[in-house]
C-alpha atoms as a PDB file:
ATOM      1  CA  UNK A   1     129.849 -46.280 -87.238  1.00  0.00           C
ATOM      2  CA  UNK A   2     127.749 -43.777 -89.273  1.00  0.00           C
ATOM      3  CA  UNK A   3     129.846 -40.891 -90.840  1.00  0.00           C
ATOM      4  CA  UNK A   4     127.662 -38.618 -88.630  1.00  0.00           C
ATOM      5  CA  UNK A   5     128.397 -39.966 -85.583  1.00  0.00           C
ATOM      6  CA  UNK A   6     132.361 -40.089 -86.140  1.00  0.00           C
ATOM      7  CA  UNK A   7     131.986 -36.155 -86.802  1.00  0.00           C
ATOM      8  CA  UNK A   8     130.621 -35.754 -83.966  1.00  0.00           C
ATOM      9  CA  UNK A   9     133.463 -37.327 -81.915  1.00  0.00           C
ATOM     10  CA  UNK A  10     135.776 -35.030 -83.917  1.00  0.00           C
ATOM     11  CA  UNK A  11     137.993 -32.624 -81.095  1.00  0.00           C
ATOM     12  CA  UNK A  12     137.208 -29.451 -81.339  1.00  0.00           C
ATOM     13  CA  UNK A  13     139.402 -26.628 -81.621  1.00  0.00           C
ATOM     14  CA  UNK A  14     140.917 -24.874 -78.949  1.00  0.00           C
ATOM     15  CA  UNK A  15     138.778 -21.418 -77.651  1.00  0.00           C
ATOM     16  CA  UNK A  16     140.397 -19.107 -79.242  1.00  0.00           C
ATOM     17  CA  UNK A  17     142.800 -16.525 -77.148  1.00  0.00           C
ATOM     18  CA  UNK A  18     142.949 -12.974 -77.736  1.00  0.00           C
ATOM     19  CA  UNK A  19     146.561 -12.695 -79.374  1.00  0.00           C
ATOM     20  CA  UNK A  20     145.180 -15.172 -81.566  1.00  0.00           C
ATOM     21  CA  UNK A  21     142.129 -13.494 -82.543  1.00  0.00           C
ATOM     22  CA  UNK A  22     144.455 -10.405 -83.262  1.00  0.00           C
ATOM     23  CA  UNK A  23     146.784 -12.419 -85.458  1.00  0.00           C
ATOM     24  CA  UNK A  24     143.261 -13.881 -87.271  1.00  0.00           C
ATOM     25  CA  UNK A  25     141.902  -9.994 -87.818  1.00  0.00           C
ATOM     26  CA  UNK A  26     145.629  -8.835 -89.080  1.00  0.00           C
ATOM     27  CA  UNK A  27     145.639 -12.140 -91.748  1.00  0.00           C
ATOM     28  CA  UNK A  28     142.279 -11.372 -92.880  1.00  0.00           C
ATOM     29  CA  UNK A  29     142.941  -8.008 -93.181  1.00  0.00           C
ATOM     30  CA  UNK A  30     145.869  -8.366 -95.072  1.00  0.00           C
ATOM     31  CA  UNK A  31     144.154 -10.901 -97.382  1.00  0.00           C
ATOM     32  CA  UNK A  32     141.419  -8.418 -98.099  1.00  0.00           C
ATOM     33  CA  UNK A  33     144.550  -5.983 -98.418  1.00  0.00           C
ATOM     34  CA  UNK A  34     145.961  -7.574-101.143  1.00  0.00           C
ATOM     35  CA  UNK A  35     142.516  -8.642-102.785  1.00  0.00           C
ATOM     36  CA  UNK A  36     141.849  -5.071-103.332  1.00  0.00           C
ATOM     37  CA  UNK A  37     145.476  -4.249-104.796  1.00  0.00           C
ATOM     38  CA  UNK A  38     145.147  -6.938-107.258  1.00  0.00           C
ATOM     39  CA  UNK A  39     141.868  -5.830-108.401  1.00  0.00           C
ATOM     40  CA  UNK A  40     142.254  -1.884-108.522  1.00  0.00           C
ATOM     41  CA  UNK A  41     146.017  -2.191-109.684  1.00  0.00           C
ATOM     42  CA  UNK A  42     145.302   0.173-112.271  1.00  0.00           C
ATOM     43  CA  UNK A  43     144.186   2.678-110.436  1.00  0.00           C
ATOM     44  CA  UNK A  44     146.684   2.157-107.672  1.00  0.00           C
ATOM     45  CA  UNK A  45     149.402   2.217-110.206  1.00  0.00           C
ATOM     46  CA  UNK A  46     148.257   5.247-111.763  1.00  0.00           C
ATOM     47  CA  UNK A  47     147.811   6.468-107.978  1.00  0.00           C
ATOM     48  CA  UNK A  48     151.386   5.532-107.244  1.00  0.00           C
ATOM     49  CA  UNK A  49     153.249   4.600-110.149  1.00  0.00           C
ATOM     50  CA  UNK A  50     156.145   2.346-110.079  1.00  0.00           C
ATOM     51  CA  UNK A  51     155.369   1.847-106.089  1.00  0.00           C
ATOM     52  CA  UNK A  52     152.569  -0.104-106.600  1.00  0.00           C
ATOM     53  CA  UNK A  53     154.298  -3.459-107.521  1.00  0.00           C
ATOM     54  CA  UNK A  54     156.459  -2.709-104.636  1.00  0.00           C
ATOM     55  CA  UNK A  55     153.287  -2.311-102.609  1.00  0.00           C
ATOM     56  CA  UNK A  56     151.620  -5.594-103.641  1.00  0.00           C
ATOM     57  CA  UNK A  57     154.716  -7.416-103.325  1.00  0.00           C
ATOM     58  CA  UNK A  58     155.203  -5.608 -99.562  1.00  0.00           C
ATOM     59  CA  UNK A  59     151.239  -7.297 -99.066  1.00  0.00           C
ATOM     60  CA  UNK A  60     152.149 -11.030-100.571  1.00  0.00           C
ATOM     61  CA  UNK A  61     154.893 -11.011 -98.725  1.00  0.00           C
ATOM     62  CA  UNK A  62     153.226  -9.549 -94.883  1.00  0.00           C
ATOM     63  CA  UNK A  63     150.184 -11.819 -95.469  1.00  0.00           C
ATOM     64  CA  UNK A  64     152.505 -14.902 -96.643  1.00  0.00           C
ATOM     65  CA  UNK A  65     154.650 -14.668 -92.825  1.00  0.00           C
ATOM     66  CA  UNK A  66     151.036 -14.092 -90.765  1.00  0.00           C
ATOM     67  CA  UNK A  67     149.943 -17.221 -92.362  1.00  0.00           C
ATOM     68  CA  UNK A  68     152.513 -19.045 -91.109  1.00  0.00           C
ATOM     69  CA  UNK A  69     153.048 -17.246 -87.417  1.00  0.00           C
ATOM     70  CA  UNK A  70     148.884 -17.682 -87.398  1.00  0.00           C
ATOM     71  CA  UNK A  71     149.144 -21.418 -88.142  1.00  0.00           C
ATOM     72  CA  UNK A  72     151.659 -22.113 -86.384  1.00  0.00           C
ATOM     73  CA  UNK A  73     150.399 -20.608 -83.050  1.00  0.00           C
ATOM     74  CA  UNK A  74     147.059 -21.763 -83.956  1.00  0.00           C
ATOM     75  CA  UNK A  75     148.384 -25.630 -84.061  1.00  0.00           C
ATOM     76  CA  UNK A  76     150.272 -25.278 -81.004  1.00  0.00           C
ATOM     77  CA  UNK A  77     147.387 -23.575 -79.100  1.00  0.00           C
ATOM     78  CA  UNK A  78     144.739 -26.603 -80.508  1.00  0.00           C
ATOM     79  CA  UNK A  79     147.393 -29.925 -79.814  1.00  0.00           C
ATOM     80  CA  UNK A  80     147.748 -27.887 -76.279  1.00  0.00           C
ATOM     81  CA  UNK A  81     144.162 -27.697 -75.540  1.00  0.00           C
ATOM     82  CA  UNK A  82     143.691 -31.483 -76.943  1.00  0.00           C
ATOM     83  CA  UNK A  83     146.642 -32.682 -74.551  1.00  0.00           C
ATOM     84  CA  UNK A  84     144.751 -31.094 -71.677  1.00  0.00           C
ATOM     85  CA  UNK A  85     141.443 -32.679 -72.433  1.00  0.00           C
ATOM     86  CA  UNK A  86     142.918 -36.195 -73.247  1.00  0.00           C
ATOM     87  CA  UNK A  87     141.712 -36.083 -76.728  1.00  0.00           C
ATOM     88  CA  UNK A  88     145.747 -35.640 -78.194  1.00  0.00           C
ATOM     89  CA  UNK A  89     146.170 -38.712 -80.528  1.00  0.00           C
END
């Protein structure tokens, strides 16, 4: 079977709800959160001194748990939707 084709029989995701497009806007605004941080520390440390590590570390640490709560709803909301079309493995 051409590569093509087997893509093309690939599942699809499941559509995606709105608590879980909330949870993908909070992670990728987090991730941009600690993006900029990182590359203005300087100015935020000057901005806030000592409480700037504590703020990046307060960002790594918020964006690390809503990757995992984002994942982990996001696998159980696409295996759902697969076992509901018949397309679950």
């Amino acid at each position: 079977m051409p590569l093509w084709f087997d893509l093309l029989r690939t599942p699809m995701a499941a559509p995606e709800t709105r608590a879980l497009r909330h949870m993908r806007l909070a992670w990728q605004s987090l991730c941009l959160s600690v993006a900029l941080v990182v590359g203005f520390f300087g100015q935020v440390h000057h901005a806030l001194g000592r409480g700037a590590a504590c703020l990046a570390m307060a960002l790594l640490v918020a964006a690390g748990l809503q990757t995992w709560l984002y994942l982990r709803q996001k696998n159980a909301a696409d295996n759902a939707f697969l076992e509901r079309t018949g397309e679950a493995d």
